[in-house]
Protein backbone atom coordinates (compact mmCIF):
# COMPACT_ATOMS: atom_id res chain seq x y z
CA UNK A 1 -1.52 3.96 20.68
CA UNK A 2 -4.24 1.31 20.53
CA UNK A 3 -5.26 2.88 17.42
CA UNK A 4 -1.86 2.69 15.52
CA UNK A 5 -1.58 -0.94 16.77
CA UNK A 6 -4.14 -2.11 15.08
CA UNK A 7 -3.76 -0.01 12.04
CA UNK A 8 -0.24 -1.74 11.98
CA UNK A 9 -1.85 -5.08 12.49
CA UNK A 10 -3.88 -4.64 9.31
CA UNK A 11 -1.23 -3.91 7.20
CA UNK A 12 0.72 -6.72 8.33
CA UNK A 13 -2.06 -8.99 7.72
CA UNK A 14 -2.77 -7.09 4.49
CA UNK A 15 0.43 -6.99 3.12
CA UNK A 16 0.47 -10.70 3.89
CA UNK A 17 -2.44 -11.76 1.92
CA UNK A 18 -0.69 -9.90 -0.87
CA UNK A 19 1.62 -12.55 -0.83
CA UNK A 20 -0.48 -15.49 -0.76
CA UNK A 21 -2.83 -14.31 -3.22
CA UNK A 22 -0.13 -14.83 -6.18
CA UNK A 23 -0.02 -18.27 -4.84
CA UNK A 24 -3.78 -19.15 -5.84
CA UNK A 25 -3.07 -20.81 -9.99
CA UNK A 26 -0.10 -22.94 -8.22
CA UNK A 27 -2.70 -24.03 -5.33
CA UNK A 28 -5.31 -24.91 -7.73
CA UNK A 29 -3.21 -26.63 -10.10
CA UNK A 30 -1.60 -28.88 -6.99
CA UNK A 31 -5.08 -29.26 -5.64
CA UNK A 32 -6.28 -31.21 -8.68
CA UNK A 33 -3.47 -33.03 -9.18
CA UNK A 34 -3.67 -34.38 -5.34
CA UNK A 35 -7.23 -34.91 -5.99
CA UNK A 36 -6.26 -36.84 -9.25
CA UNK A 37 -3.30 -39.25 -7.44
CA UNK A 38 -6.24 -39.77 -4.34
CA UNK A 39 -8.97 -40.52 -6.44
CA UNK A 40 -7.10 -43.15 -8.30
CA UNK A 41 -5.54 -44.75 -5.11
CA UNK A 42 -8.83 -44.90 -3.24
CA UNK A 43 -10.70 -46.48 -6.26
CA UNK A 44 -7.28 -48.94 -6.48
CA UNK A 45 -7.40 -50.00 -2.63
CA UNK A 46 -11.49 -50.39 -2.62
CA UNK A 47 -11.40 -53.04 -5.13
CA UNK A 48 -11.62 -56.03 -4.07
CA UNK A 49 -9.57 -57.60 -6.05
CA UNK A 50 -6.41 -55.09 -6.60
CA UNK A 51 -4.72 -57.45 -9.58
CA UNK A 52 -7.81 -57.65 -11.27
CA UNK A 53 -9.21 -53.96 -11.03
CA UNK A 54 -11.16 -52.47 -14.01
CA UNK A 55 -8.69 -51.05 -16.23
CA UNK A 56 -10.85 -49.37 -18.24
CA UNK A 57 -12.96 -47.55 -15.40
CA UNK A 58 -9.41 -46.35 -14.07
CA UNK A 59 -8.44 -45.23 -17.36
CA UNK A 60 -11.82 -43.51 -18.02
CA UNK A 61 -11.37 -41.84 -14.08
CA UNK A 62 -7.98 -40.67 -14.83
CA UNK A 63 -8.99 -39.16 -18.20
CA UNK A 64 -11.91 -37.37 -16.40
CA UNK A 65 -9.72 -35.62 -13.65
CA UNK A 66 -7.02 -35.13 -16.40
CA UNK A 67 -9.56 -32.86 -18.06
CA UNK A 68 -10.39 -31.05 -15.13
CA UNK A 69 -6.90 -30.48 -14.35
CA UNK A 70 -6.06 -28.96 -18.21
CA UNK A 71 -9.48 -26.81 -17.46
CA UNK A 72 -8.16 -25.42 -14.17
CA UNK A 73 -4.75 -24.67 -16.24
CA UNK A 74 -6.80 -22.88 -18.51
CA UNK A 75 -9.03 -21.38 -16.58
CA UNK A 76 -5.90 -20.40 -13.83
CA UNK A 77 -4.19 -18.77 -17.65
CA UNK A 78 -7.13 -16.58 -17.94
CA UNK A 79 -7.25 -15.41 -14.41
CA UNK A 80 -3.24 -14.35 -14.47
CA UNK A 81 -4.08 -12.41 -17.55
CA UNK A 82 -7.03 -10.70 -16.23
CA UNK A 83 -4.84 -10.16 -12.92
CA UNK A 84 -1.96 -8.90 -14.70
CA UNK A 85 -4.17 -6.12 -16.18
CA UNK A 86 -5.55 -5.10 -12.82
CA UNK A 87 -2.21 -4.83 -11.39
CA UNK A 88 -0.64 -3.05 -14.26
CA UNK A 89 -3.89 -0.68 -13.58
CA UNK A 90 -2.72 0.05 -10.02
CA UNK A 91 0.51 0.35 -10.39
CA UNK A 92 0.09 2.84 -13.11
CA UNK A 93 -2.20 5.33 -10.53
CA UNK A 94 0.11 4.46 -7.78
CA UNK A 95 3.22 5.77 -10.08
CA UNK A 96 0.45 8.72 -10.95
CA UNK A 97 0.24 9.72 -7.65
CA UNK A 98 3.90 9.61 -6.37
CA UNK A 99 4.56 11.53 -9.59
CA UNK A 100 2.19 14.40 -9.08
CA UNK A 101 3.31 14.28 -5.14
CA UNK A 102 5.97 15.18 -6.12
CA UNK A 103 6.03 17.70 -8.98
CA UNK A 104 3.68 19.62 -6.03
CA UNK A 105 5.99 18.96 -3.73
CA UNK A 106 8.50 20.49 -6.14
CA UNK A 107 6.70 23.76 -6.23
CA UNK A 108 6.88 24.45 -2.88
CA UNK A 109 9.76 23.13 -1.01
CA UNK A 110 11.93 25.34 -2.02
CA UNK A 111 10.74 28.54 -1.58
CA UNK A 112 9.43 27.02 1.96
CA UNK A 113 12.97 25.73 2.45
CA UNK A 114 14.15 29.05 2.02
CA UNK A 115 11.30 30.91 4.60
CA UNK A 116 12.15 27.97 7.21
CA UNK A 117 16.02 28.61 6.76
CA UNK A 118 15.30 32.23 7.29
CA UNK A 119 13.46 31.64 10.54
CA UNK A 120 15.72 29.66 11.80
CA UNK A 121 18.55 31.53 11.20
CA UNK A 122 16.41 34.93 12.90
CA UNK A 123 18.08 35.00 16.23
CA UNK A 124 18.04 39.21 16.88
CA UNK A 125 13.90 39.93 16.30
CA UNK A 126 11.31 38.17 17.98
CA UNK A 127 9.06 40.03 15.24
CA UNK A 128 10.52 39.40 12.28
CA UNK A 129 10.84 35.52 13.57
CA UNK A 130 7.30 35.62 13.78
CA UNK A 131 6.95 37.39 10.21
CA UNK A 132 8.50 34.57 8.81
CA UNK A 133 6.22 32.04 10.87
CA UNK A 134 3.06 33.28 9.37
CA UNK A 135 4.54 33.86 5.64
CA UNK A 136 5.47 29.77 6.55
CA UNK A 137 2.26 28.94 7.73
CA UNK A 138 0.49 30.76 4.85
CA UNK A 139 2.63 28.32 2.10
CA UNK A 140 1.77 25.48 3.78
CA UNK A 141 -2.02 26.72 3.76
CA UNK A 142 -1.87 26.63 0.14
CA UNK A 143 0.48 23.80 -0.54
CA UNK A 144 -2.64 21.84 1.60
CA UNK A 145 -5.18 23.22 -0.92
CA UNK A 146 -3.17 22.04 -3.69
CA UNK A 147 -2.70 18.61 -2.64
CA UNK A 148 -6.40 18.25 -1.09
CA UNK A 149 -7.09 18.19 -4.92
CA UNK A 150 -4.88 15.55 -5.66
CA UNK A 151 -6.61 12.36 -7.70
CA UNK A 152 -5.47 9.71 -5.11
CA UNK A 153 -6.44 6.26 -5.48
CA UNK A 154 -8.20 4.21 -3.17
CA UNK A 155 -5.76 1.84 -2.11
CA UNK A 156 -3.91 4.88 -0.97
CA UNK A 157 -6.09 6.88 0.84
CA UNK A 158 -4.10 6.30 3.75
CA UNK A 159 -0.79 7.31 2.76
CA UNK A 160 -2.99 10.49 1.00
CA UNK A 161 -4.41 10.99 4.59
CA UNK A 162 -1.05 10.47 6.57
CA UNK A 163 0.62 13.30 4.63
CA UNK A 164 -2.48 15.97 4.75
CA UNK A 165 -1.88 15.28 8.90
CA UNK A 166 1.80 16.05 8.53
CA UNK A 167 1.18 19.47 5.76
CA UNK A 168 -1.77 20.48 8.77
CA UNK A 169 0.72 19.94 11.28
CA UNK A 170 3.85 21.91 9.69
CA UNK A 171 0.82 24.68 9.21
CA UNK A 172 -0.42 24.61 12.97
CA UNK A 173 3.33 24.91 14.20
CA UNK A 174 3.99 28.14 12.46
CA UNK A 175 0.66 29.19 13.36
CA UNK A 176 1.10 28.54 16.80
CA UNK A 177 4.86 29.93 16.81
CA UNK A 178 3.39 33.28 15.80
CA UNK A 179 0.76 33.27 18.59
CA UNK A 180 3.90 32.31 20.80
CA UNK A 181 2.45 28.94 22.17
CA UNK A 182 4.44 27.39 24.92
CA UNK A 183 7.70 25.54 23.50
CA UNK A 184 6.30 21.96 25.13
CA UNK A 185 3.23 22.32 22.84
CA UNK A 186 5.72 23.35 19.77
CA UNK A 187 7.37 19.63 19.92
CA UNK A 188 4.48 17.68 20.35
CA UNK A 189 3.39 19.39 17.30
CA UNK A 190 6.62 18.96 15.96
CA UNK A 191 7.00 15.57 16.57
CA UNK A 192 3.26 14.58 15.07
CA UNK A 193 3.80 15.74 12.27
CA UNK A 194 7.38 14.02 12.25
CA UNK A 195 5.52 10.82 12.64
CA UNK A 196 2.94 11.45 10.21
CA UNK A 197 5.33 12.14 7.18
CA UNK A 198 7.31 8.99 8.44
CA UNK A 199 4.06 6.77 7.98
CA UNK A 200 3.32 8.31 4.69
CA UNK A 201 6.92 7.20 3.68
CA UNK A 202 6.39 3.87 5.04
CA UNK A 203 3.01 3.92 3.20
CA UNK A 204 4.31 4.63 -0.32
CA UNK A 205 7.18 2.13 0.44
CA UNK A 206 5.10 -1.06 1.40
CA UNK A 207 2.56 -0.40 -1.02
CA UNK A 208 4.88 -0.24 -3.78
CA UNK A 209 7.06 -3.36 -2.11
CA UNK A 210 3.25 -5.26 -2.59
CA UNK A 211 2.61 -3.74 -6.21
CA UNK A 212 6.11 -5.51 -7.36
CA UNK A 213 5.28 -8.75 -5.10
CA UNK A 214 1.60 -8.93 -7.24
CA UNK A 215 3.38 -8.24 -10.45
């Protein structure tokens, strides 16, 4: 539990800077404008004589941070550009990935839809219940393979690793059915892997909630 707490608190945080990352060009840009306004008071208020101040050194000041501010702008330009190319980079593996989760997941669901149906459906023959357990437990064995070879980027390794937990745990329930493991151990298997396809969900969700925030 203490483990998913903080797991959850790093996202949060995470997801967070997302946010305020985007806000960097518009913090720079305010920045040297404040330092701009400040400069000029301060010099104002520290002469000694305000009515008579040096119009030409306050001229030459503001020209100075004037140019600093167009070469932040310019500079702050470059850096969205450059940024807008990483992010279109991301987004176009995390698209990659959800697209060949898919197409996999595709290949298998159904005729695994169709074993699962049949087991649960078996209500006269313990045997042929447990036929259909291993013949279960054998497609998710390979459906695992499969998606072990899956390119996955980095910045998803964790929804990658969420959804190998729940494919392992689909695989160890039909295992265990067939070596007729006590029914209490069956749901807490159950129920794992329950939770770990919900996090993957929630994975591919916030990440591509952040991806659009970036954009």
């Amino acid at each position: 539990m203490e483990r998913i707490y903080k797991r959850r608190t790093f996202k949060f945080f995470r997801d967070f800077g997302y946010r305020v990352i985007r806000l960097k060009y518009f913090i720079m840009i305010v920045g040297a404008m404040l330092l701009e306004i400040t400069t000029l008071i301060v010099y104002i208020f520290n002469n000694e004589n305000i009515i008579d101040f040096d119009l030409i050194t306050a001229s030459v000041l503001y020209g100075i941070t004037s140019t600093i501010i167009v070469l932040l702008a310019i500079g702050a330009l470059v850096l969205i550009k450059t940024d807008k190319s990483r992010d279109k980079n991301r987004i176009n593996r995390f698209n990659n990935f959800r697209r060949s989760y898919f197409k996999l997941t595709n290949e298998y669901s159904k005729e695994i839809d169709s074993l699962v149906k049949s087991f649960d459906n078996e209500k006269g023959s313990i045997e042929t219940k447990i036929n259909y357990a291993i013949m279960i437990a054998e497609k998710y064995n390979v459906f695992i393979q499969e998606f072990s070879k899956m390119k996955t980027p980095g910045f998803l390794n964790d929804a990658f690793n969420y959804e190998l937990e729940h494919l392992n745990k689909e695989k160890i329930f039909f295992t265990n059915f067939s070596l007729l493991s006590r029914p209490e151990e069956l749901e807490k298997v159950n129920k794992e892997s329950d939770l770990a396809h919900e996090n993957f969900l929630r994975e591919l969700d916030n990440t591509e909630r952040n991806l659009r925030i970036i954009i």
